[in-house]
N, C-alpha and C. Protein backbone atom coordinates (compact mmCIF):
# COMPACT_ATOMS: atom_id res chain seq x y z
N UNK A 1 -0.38 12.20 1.72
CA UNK A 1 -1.62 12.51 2.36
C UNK A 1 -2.76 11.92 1.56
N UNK A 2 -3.41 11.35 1.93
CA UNK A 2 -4.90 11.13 1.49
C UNK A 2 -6.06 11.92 1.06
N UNK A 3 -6.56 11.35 -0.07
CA UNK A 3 -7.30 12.70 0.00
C UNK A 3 -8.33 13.01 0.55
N UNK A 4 -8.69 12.27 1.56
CA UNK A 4 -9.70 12.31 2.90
C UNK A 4 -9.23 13.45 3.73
N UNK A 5 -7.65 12.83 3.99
CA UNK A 5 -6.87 14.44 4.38
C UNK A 5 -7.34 15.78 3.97
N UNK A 6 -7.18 15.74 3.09
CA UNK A 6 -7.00 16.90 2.11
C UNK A 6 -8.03 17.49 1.83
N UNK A 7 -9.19 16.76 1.85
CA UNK A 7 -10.70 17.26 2.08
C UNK A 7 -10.88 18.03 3.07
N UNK A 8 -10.44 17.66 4.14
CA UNK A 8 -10.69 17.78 5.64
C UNK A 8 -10.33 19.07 5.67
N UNK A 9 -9.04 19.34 5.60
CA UNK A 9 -7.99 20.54 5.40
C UNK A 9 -9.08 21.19 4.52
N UNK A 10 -9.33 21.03 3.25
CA UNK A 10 -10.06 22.48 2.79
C UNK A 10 -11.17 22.54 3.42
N UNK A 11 -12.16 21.62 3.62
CA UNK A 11 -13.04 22.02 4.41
C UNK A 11 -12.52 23.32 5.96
N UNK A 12 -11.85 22.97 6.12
CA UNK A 12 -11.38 23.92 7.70
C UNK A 12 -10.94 25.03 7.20
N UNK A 13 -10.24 25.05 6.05
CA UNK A 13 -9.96 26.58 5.49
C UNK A 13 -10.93 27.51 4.38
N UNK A 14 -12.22 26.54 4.32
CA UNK A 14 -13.39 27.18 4.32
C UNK A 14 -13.82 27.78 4.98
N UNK A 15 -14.44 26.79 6.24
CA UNK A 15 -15.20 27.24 7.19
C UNK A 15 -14.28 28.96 7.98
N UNK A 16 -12.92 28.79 7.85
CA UNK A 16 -12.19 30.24 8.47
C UNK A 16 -12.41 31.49 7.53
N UNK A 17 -13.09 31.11 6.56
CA UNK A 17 -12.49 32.20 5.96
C UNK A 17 -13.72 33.39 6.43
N UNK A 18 -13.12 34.97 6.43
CA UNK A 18 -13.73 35.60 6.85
C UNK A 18 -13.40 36.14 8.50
N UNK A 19 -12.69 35.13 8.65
CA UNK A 19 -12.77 34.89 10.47
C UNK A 19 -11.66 36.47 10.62
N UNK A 20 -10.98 36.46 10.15
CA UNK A 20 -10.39 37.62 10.01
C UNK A 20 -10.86 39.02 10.02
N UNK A 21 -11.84 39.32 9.06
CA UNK A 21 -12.95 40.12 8.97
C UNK A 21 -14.05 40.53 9.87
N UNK A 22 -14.32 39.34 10.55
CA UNK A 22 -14.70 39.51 11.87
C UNK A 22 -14.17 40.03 13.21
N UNK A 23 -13.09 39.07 13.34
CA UNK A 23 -11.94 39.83 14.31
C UNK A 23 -11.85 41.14 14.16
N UNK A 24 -11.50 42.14 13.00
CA UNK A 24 -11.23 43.18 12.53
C UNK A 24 -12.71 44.08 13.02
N UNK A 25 -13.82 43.78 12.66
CA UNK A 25 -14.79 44.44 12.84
C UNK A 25 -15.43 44.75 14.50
N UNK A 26 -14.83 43.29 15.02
CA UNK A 26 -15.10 42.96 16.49
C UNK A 26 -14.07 43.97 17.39
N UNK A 27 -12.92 44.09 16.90
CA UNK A 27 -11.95 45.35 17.51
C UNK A 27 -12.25 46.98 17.18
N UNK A 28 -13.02 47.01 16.16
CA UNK A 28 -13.53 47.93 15.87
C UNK A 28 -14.84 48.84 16.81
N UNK A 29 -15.18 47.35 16.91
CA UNK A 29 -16.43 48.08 17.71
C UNK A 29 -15.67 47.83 19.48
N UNK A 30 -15.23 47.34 19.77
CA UNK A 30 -14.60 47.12 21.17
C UNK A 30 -13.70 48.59 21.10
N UNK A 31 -13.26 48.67 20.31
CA UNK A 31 -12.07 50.28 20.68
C UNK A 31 -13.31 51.57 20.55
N UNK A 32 -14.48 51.30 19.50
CA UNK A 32 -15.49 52.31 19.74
C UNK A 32 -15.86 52.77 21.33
N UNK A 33 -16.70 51.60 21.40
CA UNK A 33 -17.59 51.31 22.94
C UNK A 33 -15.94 52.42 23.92
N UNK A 34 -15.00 51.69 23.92
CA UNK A 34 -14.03 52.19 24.98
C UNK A 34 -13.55 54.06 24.56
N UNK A 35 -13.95 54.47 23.36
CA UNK A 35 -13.80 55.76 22.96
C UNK A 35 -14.42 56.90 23.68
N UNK A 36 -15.72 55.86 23.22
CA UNK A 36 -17.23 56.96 23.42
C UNK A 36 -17.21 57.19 24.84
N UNK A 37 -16.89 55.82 25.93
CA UNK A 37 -16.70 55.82 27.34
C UNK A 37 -15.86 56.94 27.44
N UNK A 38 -14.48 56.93 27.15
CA UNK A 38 -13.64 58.19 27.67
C UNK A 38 -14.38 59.34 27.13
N UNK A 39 -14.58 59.58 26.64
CA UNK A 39 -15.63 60.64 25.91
C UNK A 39 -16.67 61.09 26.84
N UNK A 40 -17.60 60.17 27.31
CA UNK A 40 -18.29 60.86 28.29
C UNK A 40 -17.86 60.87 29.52
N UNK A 41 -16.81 60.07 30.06
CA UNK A 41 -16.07 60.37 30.75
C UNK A 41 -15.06 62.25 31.17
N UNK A 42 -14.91 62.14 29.81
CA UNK A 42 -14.44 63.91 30.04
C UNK A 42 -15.43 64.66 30.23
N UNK A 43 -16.58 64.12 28.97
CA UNK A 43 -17.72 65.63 29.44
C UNK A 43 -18.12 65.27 30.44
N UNK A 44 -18.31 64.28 31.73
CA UNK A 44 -18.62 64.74 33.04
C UNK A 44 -17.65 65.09 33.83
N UNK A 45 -16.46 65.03 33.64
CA UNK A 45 -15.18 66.16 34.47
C UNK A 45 -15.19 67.22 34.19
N UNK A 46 -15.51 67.73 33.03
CA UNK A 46 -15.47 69.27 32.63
C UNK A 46 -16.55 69.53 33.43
N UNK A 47 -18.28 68.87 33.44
CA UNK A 47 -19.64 69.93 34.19
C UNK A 47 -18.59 69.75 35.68
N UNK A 48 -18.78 68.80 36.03
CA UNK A 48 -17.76 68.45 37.70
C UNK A 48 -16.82 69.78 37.65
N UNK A 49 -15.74 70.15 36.60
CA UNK A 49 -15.27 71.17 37.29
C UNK A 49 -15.70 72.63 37.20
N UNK A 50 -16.63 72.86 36.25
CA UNK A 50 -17.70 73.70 36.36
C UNK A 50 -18.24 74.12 37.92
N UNK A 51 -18.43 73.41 38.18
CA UNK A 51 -19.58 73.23 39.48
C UNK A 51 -18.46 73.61 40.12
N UNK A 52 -17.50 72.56 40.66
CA UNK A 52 -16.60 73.29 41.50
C UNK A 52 -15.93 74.55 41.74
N UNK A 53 -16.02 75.02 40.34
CA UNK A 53 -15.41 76.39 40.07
C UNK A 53 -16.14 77.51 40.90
N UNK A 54 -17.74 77.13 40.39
CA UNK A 54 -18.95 77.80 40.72
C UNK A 54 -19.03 78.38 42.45
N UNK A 55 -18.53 76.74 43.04
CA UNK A 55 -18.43 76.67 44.48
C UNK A 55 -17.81 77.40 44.88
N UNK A 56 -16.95 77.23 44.58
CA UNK A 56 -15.59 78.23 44.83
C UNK A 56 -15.69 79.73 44.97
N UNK A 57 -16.43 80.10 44.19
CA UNK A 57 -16.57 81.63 43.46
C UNK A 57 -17.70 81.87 44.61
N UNK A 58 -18.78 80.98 44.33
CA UNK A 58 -19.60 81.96 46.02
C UNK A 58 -19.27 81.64 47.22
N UNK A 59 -17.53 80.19 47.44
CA UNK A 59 -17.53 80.67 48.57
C UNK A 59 -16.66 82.17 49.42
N UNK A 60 -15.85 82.57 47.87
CA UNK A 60 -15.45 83.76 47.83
C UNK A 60 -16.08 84.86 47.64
N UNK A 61 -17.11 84.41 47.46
CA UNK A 61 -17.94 85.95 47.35
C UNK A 61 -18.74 86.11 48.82
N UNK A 62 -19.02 84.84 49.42
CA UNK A 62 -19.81 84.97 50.96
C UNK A 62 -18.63 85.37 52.23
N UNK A 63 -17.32 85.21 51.59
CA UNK A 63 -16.01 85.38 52.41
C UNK A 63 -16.19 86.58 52.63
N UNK A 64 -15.90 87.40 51.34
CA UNK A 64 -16.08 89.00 51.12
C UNK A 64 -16.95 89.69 51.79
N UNK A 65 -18.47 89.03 51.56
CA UNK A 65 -19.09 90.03 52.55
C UNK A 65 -19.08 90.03 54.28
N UNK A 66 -18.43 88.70 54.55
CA UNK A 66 -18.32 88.73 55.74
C UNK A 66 -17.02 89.34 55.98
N UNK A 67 -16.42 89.59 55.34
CA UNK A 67 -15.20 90.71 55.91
C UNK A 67 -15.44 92.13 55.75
N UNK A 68 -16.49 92.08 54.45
CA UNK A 68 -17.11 93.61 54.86
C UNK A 68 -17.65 93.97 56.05
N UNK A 69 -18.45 92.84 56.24
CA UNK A 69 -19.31 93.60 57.81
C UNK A 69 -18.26 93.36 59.10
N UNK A 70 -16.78 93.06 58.90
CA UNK A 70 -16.10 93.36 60.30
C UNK A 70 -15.20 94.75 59.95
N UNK A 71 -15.58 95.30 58.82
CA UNK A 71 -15.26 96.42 59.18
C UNK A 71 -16.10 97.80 59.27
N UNK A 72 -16.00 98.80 59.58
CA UNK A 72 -17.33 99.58 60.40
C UNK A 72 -17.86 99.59 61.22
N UNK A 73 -18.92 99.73 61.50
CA UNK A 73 -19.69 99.52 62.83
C UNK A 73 -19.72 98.31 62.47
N UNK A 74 -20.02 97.31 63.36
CA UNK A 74 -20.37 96.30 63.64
C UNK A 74 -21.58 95.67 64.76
N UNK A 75 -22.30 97.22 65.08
CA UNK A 75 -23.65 96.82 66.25
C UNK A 75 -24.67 96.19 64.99
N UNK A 76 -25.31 95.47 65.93
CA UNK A 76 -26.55 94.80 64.76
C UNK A 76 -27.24 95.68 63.67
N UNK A 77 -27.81 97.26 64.44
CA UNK A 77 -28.70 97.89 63.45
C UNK A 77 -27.56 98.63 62.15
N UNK A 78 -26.31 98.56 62.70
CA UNK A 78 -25.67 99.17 61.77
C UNK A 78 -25.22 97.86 60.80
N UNK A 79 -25.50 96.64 61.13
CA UNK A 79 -25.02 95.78 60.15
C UNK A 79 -26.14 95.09 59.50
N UNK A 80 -27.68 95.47 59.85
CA UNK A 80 -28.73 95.40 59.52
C UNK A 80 -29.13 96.46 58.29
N UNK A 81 -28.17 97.91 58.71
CA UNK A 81 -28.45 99.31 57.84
C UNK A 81 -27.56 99.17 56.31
N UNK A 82 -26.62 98.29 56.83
CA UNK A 82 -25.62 98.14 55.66
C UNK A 82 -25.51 96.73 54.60
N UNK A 83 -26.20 95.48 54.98
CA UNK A 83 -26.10 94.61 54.31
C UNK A 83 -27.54 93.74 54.29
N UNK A 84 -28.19 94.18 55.35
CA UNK A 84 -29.90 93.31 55.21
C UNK A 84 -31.03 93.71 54.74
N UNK A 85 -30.51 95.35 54.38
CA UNK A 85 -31.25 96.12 53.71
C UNK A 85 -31.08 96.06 51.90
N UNK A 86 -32.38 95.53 51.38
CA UNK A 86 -31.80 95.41 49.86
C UNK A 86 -31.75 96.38 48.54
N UNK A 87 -31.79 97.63 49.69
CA UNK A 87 -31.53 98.94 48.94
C UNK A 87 -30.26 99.61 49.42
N UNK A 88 -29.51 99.56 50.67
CA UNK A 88 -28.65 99.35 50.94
C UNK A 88 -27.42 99.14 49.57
N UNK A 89 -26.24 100.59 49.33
CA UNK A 89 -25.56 101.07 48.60
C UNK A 89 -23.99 99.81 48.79
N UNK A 90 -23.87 99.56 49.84
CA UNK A 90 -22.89 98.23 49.82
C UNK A 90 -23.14 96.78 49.43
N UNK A 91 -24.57 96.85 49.92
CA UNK A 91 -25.63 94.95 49.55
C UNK A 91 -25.41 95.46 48.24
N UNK A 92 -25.53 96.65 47.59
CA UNK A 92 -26.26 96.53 46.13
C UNK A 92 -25.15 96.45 45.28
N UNK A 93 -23.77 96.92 45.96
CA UNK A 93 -22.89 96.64 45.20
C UNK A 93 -21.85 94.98 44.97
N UNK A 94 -22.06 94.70 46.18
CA UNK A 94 -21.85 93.31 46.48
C UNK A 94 -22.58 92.32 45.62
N UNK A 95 -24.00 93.05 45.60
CA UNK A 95 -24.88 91.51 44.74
C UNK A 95 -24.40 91.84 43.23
N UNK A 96 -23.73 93.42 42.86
CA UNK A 96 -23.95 93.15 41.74
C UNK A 96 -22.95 92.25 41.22
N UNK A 97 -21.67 92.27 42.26
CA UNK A 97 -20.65 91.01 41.93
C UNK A 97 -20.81 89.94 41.84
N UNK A 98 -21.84 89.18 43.05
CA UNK A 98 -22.57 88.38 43.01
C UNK A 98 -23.61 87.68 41.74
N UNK A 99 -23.99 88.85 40.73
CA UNK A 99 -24.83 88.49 39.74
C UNK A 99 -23.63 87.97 38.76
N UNK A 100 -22.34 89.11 38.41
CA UNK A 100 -21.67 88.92 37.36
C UNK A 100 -20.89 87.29 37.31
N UNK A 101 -21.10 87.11 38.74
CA UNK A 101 -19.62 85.62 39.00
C UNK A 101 -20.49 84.36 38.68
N UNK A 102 -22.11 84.51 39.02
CA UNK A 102 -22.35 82.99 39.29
C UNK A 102 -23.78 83.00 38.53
N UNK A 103 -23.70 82.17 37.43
CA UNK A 103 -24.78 82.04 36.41
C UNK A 103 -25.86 82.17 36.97
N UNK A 104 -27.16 82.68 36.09
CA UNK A 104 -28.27 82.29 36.50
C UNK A 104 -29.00 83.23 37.68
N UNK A 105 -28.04 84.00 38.03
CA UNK A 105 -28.87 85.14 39.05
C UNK A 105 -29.02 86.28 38.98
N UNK A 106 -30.15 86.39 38.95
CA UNK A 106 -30.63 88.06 38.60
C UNK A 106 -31.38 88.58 39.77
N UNK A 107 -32.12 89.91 40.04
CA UNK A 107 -32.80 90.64 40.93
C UNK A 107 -33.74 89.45 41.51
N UNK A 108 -34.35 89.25 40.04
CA UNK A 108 -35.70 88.42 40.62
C UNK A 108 -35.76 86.92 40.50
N UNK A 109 -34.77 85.97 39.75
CA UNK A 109 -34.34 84.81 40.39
C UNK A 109 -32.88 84.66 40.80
N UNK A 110 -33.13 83.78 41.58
CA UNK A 110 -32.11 83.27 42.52
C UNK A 110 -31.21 84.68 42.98
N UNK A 111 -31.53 85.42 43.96
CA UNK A 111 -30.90 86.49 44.32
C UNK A 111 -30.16 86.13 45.67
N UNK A 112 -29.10 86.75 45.67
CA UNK A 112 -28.94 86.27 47.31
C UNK A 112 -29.31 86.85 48.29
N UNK A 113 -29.63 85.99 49.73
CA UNK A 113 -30.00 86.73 50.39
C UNK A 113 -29.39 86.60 51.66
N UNK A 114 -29.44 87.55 52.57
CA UNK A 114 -28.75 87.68 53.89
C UNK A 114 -29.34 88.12 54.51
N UNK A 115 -29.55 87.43 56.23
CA UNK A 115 -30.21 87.26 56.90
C UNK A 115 -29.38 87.98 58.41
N UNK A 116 -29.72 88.69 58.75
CA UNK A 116 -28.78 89.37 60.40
C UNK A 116 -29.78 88.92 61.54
N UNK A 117 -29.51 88.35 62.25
CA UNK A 117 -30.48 88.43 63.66
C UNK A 117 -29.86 89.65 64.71
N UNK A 118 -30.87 90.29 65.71
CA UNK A 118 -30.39 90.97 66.84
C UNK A 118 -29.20 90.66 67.30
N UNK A 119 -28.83 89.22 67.82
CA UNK A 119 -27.65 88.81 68.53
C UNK A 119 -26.16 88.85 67.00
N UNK A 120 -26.50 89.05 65.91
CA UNK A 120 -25.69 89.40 65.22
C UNK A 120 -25.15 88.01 64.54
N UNK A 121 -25.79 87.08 64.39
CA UNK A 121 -25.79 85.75 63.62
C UNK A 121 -26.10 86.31 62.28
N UNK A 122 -25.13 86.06 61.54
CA UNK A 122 -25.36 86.09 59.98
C UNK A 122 -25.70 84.82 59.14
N UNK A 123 -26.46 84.91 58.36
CA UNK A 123 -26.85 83.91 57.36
C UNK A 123 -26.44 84.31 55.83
N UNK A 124 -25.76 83.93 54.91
CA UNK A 124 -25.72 84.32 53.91
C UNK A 124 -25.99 83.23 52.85
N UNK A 125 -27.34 83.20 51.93
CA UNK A 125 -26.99 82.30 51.05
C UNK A 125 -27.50 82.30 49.54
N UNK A 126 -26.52 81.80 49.10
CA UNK A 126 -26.23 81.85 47.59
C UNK A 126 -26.81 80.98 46.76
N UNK A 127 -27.61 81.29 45.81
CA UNK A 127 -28.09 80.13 44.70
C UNK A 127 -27.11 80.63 43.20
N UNK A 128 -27.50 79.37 42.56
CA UNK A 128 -27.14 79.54 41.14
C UNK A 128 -27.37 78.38 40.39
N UNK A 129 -27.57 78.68 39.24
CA UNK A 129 -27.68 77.27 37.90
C UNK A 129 -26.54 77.44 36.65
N UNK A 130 -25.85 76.20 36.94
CA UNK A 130 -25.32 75.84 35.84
C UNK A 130 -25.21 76.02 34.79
N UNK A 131 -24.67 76.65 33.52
CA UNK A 131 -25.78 77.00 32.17
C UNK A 131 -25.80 75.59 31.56
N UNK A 132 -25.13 74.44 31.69
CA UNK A 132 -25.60 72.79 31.09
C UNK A 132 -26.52 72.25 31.88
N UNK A 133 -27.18 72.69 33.27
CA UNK A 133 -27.81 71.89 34.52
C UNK A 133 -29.44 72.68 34.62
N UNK A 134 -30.03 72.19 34.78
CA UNK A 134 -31.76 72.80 35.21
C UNK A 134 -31.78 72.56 36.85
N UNK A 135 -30.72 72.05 37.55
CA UNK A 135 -31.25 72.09 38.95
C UNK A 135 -30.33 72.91 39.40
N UNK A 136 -30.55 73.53 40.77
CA UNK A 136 -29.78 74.96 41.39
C UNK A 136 -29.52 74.30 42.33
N UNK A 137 -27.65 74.94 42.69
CA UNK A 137 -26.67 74.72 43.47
C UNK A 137 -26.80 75.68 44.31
N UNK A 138 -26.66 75.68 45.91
CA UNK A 138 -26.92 76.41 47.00
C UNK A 138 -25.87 76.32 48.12
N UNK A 139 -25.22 77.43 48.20
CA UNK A 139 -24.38 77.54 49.52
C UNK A 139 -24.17 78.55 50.72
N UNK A 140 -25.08 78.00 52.13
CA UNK A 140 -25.27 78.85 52.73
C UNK A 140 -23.91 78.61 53.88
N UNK A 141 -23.33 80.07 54.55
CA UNK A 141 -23.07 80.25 55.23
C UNK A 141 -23.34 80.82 56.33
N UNK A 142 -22.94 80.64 58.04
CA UNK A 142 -23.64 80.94 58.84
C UNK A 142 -22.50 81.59 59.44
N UNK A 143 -22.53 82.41 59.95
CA UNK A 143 -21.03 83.03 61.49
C UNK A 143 -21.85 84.18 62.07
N UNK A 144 -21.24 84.81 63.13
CA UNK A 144 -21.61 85.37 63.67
C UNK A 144 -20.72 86.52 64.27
N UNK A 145 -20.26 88.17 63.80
CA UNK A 145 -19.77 88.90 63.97
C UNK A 145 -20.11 89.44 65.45
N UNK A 146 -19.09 89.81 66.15
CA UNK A 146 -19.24 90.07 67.33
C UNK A 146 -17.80 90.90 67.22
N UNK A 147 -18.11 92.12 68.25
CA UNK A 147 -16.90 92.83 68.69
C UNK A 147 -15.46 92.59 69.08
């Protein structure tokens, strides 16, 4: 070999050196970036199943009271006397289940409320907040008990 060769050659195993070190640091931060992603990736499935849970729970709790009011009387003023009244000894026991299941609701915010018309259309609807969220989740239901 020449030593023009041979120049050449160390020159090129100059210029690499390090290149290794780089690579190494460059996978480093590429497996970071893809960490932190799954990472916030979970903490938004966990609020997601939060919420859903939440859903769930008042749509079982708006189930309940509508199976309360098909049993008893069922004429309007008696289903007006028993659940639209918010002193009413069944509303008051209902909301207090209502307070314990779904964050964020007390007497004087986000209370639920239920609505009876004459023809016996029920409205029932539910707020609540998240304890990680500042905006309120709402689920109203509508049916209508009849004889």
């Amino acid at each position: 070999m020449s030593v023009m060769c041979r120049g050449s050659l160390h020159l090129k195993v100059l210029a690499q050196r390090g290149s290794a070190l780089v690579e190494g640091l460059l996978a480093v931060v590429v497996f970071s970036v893809g960490l932190i992603s799954l990472l916030m990736l979970l903490a938004a499935t966990q609020v997601d199943s939060a919420n859903a849970h939440y859903r769930s729970v008042a749509s079982l709790l708006a189930s309940d009271l509508v199976a309360r009011m098909w049993t008893g009387d069922r004429s309007a003023a008696a289903l007006q006397a028993r659940f639209a009244d918010g002193q009413a000894p069944e509303y008051l026991e209902w909301q207090q289940r209502v307070q314990a299941a779904l964050p964020g609701v007390t007497l004087t915010e986000l209370p639920p409320q239920v609505v009876i018309d004459p023809d016996r259309n029920v409205t029932i609807e539910l707020r609540w907040r998240s304890p990680a969220e500042s905006s309120t989740h709402r689920l109203v239901v509508h049916t209508q008990v009849s004889d």
